[in-house]
N, C-alpha and C. Protein backbone atom coordinates (compact mmCIF):
# COMPACT_ATOMS: atom_id res chain seq x y z
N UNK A 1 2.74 -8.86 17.73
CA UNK A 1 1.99 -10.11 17.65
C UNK A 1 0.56 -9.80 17.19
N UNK A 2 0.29 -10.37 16.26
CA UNK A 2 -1.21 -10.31 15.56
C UNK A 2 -2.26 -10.78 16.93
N UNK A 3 -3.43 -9.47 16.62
CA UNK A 3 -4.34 -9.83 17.81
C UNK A 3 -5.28 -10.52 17.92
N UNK A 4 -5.40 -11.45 16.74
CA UNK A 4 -6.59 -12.13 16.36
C UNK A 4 -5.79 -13.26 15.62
N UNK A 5 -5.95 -14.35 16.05
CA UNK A 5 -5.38 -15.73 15.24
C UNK A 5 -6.02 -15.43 13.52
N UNK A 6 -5.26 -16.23 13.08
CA UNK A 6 -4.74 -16.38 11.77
C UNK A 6 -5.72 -17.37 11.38
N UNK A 7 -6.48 -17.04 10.05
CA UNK A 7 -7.25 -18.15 9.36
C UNK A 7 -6.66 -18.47 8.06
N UNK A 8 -7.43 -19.55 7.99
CA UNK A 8 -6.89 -19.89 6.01
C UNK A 8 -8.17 -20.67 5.53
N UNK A 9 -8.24 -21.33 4.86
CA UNK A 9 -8.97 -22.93 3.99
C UNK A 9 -9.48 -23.37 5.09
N UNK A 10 -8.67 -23.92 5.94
CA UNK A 10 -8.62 -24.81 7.02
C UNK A 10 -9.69 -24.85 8.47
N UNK A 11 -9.61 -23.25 8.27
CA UNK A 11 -10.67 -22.81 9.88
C UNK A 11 -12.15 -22.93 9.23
N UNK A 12 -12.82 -23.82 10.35
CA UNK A 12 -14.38 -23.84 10.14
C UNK A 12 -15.03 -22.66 9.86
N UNK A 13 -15.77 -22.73 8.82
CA UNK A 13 -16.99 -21.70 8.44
C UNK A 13 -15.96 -20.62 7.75
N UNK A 14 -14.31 -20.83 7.13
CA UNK A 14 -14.23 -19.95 6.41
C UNK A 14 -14.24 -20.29 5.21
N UNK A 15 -15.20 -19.32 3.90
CA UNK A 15 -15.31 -19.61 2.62
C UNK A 15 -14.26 -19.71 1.55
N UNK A 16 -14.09 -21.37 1.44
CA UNK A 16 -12.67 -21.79 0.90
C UNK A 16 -12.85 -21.39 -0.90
N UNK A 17 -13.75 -20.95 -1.54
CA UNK A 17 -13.41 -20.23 -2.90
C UNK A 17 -13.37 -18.85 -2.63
N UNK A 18 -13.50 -17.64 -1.80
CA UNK A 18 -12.67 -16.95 -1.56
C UNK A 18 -11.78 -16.83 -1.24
N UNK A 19 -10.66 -17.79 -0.48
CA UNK A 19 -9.41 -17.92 -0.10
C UNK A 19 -8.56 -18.35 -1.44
N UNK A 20 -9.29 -19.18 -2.05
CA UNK A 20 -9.10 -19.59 -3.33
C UNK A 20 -8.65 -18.05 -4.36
N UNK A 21 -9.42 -17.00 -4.76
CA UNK A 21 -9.52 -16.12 -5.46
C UNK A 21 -8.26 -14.87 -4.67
N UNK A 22 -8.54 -15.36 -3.59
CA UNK A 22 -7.11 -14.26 -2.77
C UNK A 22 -5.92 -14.52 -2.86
N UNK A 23 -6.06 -16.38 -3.18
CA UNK A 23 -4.79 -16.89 -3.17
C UNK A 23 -4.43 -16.42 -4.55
N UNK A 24 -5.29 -16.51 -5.98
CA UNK A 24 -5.38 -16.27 -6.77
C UNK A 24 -4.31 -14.87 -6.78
N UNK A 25 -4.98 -13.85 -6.86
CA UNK A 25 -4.71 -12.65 -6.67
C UNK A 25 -3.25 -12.39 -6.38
N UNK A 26 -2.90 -13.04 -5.12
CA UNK A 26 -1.61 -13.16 -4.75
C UNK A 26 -0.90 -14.37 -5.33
N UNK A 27 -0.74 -14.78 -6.22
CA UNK A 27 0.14 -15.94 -6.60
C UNK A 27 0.38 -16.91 -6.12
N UNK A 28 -0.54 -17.36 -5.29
CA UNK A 28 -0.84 -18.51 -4.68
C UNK A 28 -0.63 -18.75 -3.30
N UNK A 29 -0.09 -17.78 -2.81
CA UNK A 29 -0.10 -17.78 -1.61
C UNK A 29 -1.15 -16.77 -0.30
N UNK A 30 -1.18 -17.01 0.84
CA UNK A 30 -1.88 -16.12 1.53
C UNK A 30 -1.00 -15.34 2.40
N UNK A 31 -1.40 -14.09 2.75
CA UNK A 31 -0.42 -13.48 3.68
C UNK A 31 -1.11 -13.22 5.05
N UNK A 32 -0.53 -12.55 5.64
CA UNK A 32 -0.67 -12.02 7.25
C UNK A 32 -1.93 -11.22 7.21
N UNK A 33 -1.85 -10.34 6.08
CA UNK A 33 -2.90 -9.28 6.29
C UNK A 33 -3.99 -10.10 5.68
N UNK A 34 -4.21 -11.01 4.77
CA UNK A 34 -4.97 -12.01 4.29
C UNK A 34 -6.13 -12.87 5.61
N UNK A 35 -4.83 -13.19 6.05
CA UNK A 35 -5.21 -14.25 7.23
C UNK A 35 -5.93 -13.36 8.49
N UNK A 36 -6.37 -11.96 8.02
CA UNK A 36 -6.65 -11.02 9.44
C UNK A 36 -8.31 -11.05 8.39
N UNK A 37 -8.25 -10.28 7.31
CA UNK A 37 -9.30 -10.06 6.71
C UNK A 37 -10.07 -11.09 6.22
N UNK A 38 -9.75 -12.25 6.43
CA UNK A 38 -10.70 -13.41 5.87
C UNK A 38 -11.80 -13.67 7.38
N UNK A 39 -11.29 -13.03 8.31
CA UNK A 39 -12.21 -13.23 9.25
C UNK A 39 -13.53 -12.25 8.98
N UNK A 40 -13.49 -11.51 7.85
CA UNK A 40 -14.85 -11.14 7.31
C UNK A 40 -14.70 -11.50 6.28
N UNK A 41 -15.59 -12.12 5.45
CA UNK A 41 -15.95 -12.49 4.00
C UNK A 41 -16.60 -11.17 3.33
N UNK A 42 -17.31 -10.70 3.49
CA UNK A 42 -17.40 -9.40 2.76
C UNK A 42 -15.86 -8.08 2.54
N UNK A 43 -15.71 -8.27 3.79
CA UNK A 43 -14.60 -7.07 3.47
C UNK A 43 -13.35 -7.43 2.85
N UNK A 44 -13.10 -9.36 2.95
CA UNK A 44 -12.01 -9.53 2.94
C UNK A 44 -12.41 -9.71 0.80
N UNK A 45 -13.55 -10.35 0.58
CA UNK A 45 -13.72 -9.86 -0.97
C UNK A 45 -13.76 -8.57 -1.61
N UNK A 46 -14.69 -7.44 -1.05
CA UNK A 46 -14.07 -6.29 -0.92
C UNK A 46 -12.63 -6.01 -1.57
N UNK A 47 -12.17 -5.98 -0.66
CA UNK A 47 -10.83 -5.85 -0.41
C UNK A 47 -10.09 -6.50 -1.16
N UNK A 48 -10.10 -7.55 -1.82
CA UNK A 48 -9.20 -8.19 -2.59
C UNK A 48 -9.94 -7.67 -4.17
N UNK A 49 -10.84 -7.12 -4.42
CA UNK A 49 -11.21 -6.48 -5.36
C UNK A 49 -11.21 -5.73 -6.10
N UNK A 50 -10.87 -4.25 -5.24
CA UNK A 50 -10.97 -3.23 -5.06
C UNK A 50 -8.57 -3.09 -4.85
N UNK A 51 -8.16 -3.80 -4.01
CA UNK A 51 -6.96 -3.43 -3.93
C UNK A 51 -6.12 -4.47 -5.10
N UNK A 52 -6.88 -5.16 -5.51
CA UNK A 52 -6.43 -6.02 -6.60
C UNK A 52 -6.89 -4.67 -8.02
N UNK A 53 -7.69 -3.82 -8.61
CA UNK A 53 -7.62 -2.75 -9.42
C UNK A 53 -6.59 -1.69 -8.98
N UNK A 54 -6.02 -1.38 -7.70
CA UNK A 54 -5.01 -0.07 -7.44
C UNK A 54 -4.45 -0.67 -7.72
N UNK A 55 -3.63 -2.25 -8.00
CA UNK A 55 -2.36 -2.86 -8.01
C UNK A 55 -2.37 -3.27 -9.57
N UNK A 56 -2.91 -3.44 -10.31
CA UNK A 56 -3.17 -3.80 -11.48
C UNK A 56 -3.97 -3.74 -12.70
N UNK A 57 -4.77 -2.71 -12.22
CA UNK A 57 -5.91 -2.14 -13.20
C UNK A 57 -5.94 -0.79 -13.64
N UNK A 58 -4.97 -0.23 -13.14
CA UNK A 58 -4.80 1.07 -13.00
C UNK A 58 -3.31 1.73 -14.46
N UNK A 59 -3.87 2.82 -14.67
CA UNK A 59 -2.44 3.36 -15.41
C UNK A 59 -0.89 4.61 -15.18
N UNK A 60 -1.74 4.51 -13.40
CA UNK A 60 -0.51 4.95 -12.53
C UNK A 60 0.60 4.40 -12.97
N UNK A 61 1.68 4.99 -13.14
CA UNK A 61 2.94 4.32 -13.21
C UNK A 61 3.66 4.04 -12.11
N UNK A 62 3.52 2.33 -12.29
CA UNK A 62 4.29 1.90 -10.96
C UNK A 62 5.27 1.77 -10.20
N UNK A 63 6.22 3.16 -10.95
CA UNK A 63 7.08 3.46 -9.63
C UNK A 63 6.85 4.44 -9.14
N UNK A 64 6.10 5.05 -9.49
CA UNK A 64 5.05 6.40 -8.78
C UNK A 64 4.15 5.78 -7.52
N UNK A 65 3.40 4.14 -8.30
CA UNK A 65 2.53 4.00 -7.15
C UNK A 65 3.44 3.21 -5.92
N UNK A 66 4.28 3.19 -6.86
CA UNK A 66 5.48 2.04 -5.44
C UNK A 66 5.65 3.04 -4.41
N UNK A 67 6.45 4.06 -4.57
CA UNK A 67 7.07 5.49 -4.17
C UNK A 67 6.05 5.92 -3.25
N UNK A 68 4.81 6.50 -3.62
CA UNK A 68 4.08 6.70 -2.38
C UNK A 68 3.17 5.63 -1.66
N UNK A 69 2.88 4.47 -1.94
CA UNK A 69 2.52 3.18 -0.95
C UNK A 69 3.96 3.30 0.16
N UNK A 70 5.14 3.14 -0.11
CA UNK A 70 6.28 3.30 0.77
C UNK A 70 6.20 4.24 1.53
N UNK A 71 5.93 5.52 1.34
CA UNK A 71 5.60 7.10 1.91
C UNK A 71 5.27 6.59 2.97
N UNK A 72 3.53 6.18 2.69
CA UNK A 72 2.45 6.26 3.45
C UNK A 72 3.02 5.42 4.77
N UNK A 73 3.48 3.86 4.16
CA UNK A 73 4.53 3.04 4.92
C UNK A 73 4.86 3.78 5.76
N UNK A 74 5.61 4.97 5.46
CA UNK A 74 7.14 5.33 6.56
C UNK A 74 6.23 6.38 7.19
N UNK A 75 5.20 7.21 6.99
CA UNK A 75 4.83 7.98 7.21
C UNK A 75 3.70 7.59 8.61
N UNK A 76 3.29 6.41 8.31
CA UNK A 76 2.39 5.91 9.08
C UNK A 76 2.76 4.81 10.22
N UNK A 77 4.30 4.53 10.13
CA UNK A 77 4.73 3.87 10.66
C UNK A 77 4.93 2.55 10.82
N UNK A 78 4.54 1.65 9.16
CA UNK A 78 3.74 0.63 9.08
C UNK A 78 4.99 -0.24 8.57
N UNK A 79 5.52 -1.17 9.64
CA UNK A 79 6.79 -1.73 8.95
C UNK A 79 6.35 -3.26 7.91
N UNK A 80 5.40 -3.58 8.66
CA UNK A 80 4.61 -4.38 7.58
C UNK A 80 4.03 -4.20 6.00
N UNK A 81 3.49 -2.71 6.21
CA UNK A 81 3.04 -2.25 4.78
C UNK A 81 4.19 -2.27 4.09
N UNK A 82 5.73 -1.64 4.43
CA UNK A 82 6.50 -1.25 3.96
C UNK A 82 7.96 -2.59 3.62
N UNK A 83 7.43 -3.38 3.91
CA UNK A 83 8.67 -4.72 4.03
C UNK A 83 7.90 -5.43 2.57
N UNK A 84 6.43 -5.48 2.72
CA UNK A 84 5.84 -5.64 1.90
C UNK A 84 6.08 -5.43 0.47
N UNK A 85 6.30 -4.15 0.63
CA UNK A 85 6.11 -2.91 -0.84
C UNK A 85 7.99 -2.86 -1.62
N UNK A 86 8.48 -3.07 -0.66
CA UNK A 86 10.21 -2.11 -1.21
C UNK A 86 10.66 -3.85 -2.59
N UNK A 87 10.13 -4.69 -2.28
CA UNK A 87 10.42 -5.63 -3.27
C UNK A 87 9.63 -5.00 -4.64
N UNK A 88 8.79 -5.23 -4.71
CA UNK A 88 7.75 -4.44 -5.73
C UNK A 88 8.14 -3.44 -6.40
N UNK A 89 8.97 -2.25 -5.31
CA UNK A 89 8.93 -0.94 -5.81
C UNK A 89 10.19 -1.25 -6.65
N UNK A 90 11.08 -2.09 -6.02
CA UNK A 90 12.63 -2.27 -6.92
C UNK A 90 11.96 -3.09 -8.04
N UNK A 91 11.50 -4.01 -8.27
CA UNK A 91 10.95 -4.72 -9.43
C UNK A 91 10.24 -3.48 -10.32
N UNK A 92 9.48 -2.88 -9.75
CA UNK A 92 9.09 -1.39 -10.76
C UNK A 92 10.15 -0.75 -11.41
N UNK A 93 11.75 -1.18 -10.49
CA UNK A 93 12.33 -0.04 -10.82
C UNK A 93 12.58 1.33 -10.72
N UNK A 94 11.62 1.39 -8.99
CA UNK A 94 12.25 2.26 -8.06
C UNK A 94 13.80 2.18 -7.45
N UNK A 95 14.99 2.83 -7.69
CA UNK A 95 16.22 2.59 -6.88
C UNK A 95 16.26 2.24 -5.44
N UNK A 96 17.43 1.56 -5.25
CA UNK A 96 17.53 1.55 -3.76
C UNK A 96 17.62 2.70 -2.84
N UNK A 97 17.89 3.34 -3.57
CA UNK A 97 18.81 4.87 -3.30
C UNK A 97 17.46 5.93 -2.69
N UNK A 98 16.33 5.94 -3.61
CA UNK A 98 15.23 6.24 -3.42
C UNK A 98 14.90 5.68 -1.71
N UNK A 99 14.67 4.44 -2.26
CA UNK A 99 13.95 3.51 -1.03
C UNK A 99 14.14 4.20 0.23
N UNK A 100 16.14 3.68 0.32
CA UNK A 100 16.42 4.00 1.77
C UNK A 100 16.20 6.02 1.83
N UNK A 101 16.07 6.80 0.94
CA UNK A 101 16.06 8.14 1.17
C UNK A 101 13.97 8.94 1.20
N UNK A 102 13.22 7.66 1.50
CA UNK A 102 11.97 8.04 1.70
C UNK A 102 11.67 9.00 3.06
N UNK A 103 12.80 8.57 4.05
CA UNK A 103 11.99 9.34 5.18
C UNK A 103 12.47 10.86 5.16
N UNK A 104 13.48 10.94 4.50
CA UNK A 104 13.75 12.79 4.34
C UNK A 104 13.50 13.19 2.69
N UNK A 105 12.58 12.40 2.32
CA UNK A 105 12.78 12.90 0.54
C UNK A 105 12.79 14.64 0.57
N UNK A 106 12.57 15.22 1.08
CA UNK A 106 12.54 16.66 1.20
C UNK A 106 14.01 16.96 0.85
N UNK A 107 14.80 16.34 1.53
CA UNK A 107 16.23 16.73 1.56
C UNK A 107 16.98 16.31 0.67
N UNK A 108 16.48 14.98 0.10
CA UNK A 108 17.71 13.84 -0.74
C UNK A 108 17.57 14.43 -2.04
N UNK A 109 18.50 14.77 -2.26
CA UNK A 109 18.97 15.40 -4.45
C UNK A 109 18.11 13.92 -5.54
N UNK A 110 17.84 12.81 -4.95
CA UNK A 110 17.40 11.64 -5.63
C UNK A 110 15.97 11.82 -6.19
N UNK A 111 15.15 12.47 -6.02
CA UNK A 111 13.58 12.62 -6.82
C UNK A 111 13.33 13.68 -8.13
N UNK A 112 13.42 13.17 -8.66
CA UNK A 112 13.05 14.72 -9.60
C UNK A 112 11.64 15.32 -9.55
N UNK A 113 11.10 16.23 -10.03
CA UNK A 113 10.36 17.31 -9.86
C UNK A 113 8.91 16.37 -10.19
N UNK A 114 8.85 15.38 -10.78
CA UNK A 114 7.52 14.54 -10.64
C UNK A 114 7.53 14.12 -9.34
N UNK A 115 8.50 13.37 -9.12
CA UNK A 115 8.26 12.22 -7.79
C UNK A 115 8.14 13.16 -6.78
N UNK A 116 8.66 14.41 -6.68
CA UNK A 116 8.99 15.26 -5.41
C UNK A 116 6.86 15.87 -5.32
N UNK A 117 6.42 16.12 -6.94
CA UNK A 117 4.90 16.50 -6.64
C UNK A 117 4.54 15.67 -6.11
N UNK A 118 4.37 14.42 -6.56
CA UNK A 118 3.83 12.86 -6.09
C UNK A 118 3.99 12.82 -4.61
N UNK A 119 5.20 12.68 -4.39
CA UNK A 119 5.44 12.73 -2.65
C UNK A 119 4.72 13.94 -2.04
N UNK A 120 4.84 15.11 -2.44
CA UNK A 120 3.82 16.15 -1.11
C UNK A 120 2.74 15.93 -1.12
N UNK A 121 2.30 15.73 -2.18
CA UNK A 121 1.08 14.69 -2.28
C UNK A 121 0.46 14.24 -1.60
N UNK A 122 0.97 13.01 -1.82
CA UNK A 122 0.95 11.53 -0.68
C UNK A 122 0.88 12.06 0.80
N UNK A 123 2.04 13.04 0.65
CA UNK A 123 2.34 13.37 2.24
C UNK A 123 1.29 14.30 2.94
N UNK A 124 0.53 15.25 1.95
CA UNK A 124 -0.56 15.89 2.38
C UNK A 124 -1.68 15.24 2.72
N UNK A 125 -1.84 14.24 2.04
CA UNK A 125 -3.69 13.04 1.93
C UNK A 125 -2.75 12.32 3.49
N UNK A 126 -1.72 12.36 4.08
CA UNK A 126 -1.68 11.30 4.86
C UNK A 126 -1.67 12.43 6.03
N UNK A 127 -0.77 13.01 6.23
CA UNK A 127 -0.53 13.68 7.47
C UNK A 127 -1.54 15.17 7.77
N UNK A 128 -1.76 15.31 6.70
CA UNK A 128 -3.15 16.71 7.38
C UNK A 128 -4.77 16.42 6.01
N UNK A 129 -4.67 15.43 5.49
CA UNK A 129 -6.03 15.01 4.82
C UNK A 129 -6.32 16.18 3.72
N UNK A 130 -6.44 17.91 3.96
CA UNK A 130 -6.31 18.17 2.99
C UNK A 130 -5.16 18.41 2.53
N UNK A 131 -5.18 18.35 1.00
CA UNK A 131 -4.08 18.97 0.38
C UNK A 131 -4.59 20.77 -0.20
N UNK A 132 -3.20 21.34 0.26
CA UNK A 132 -3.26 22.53 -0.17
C UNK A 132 -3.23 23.03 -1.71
N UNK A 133 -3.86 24.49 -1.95
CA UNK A 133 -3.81 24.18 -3.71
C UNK A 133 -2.66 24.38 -3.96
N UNK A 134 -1.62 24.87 -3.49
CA UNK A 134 -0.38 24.97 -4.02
C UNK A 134 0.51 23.30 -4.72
N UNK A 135 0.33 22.60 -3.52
CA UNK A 135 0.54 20.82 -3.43
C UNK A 135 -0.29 20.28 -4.53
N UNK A 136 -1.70 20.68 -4.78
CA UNK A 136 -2.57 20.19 -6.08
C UNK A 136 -2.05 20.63 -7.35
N UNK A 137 -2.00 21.80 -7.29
CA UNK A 137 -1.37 22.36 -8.60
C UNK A 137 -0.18 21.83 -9.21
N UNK A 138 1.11 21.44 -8.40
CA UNK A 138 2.60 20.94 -8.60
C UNK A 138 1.88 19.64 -9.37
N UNK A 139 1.15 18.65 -8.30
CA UNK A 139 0.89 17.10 -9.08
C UNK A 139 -0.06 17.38 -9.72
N UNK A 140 -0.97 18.22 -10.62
CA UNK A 140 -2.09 18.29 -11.48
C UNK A 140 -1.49 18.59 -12.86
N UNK A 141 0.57 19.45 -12.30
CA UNK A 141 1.01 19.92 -13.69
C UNK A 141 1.65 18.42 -14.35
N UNK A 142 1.68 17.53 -13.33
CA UNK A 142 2.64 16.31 -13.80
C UNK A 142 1.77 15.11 -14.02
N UNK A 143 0.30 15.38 -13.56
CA UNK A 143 -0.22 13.92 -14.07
C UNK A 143 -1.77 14.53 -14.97
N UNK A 144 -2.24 13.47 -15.30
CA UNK A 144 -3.51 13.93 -15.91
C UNK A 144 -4.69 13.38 -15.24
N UNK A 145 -5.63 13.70 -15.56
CA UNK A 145 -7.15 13.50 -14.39
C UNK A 145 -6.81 11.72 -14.41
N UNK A 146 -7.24 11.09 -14.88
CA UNK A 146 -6.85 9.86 -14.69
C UNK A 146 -5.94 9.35 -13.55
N UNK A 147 -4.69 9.73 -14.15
CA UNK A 147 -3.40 9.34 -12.95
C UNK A 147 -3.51 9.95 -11.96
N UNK A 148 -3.95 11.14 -11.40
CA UNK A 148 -4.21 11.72 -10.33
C UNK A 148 -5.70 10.99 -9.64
N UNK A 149 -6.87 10.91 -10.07
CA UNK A 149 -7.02 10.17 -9.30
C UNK A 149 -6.98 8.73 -9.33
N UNK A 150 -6.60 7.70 -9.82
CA UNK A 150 -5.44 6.87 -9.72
C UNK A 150 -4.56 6.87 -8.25
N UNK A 151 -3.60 8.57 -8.43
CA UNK A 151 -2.62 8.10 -7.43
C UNK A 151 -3.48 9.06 -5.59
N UNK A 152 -4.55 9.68 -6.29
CA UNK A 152 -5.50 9.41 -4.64
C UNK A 152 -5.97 8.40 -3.96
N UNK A 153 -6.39 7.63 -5.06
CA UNK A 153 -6.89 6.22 -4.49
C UNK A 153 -5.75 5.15 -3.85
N UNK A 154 -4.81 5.57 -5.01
CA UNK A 154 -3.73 4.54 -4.35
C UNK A 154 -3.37 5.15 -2.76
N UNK A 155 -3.07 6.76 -1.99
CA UNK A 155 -2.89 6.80 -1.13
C UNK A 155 -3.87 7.05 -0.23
N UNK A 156 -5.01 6.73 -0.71
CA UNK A 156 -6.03 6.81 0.39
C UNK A 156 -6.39 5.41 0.85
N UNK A 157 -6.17 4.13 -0.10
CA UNK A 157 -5.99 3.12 -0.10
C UNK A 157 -5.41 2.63 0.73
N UNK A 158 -3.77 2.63 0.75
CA UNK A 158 -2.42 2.47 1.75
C UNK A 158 -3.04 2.64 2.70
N UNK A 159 -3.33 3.97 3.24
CA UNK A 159 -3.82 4.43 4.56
C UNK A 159 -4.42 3.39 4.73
N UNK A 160 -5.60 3.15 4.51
CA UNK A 160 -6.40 1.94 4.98
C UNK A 160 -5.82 1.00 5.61
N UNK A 161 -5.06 0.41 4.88
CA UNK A 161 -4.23 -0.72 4.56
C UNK A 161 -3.36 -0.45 6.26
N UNK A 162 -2.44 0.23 6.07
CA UNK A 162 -1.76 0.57 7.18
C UNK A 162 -2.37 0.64 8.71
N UNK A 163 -3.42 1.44 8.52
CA UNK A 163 -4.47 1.49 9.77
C UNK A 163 -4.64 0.25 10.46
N UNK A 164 -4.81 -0.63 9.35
CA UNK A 164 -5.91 -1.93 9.59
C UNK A 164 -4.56 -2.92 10.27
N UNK A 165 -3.23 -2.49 9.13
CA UNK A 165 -2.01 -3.59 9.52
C UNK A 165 -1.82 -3.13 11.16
N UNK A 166 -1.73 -2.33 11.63
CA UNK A 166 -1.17 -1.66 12.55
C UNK A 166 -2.30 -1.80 14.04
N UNK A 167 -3.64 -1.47 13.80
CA UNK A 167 -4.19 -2.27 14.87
C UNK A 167 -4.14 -2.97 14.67
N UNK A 168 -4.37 -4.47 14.05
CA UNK A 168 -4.39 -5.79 14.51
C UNK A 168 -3.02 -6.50 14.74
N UNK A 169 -1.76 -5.47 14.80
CA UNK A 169 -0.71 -5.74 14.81
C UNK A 169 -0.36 -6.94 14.09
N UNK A 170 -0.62 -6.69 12.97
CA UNK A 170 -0.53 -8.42 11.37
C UNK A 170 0.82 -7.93 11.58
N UNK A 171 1.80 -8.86 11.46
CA UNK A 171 3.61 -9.46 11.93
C UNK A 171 4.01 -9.66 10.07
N UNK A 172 4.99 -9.22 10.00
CA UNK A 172 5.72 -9.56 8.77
C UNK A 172 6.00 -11.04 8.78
N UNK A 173 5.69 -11.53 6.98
CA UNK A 173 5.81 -12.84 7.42
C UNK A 173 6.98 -13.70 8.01
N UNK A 174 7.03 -14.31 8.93
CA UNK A 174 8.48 -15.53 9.43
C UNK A 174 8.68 -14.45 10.72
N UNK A 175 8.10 -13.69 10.81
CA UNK A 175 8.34 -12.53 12.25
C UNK A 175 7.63 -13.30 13.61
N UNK A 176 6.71 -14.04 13.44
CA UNK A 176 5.57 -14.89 14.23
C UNK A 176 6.71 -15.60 15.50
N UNK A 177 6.34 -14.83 16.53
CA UNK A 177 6.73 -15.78 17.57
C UNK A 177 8.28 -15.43 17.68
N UNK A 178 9.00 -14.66 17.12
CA UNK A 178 10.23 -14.03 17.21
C UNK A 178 10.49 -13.65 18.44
């Protein structure tokens, strides 16, 4: 259960042309994690700024950035980040096969030798912050300065994202009151 009620347009003193530009952003609708961050107007513009360029401004390839946003998901425990993302990542044209084989990618024959750099990756910036040079070197041979940092931002990003979903316990949407 989300620990902080839910705003939109509607709640006094919140700034209805930023809700406007978020709705924007998102295709017209607002979400859970929306309705947490509009309770700051700076962070929640911020934020729709800044995660509106990792999602669309960027020349990461987006089943690379699908692939580790999901990671971070499973890695961080974030069933919200991750209910979120697996539509996206199949519209990228990540497999299903992939999807359901994120929490042992170590093991599953399904990644080839990019996605497998990409993932230790991801998995290093999340679970011990540095990455080792061995882990740098694998994803430095498969992307170029650009896409690499590209796909730091994208998982230093997530993290955020996840952190933030996860204390305020933001509910997948239609989950409310379940």
């Amino acid at each position: 259960m989300a620990r902080l009620p839910h705003v939109d347009e509607h709640t006094p003193g919140i700034d209805a042309e930023l809700v406007a530009l978020v709705r924007q952003r998102r295709g017209g609708t607002l979400l859970n994690l929306d309705r947490q961050l509009l309770h700051s107007a700076p962070v929640a513009r911020g934020w729709n700024t800044y995660m509106g360029a990792i999602r669309t401004g960027c020349v990461l390839d987006g089943r690379l950035r699908e692939l580790v946003i999901l990671q971070v998901a499973v890695l961080n425990r974030a069933p919200y980040e991750f209910a979120q993302h697996v539509p996206v990542a199949l519209q990228e044209g990540v497999p299903q096969a992939q999807v359901d084989a994120l929490a042992g990618w170590r093991g599953a024959g399904c990644f080839d030798a990019r996605e497998r750099a990409v993932l230790a990756y991801a998995e290093a910036m999340t679970l011990t912050v540095q990455v080792g040079d061995d882990v740098f070197a694998a994803v430095r041979s498969v992307l170029n300065a650009r896409e690499l940092v590209e796909l730091t931002a994208t998982v230093a990003s997530y993290n955020m994202v996840s952190r933030f979903l996860e204390a305020l316990g933001v509910e997948i949407e239609g989950a409310e009151g379940r």
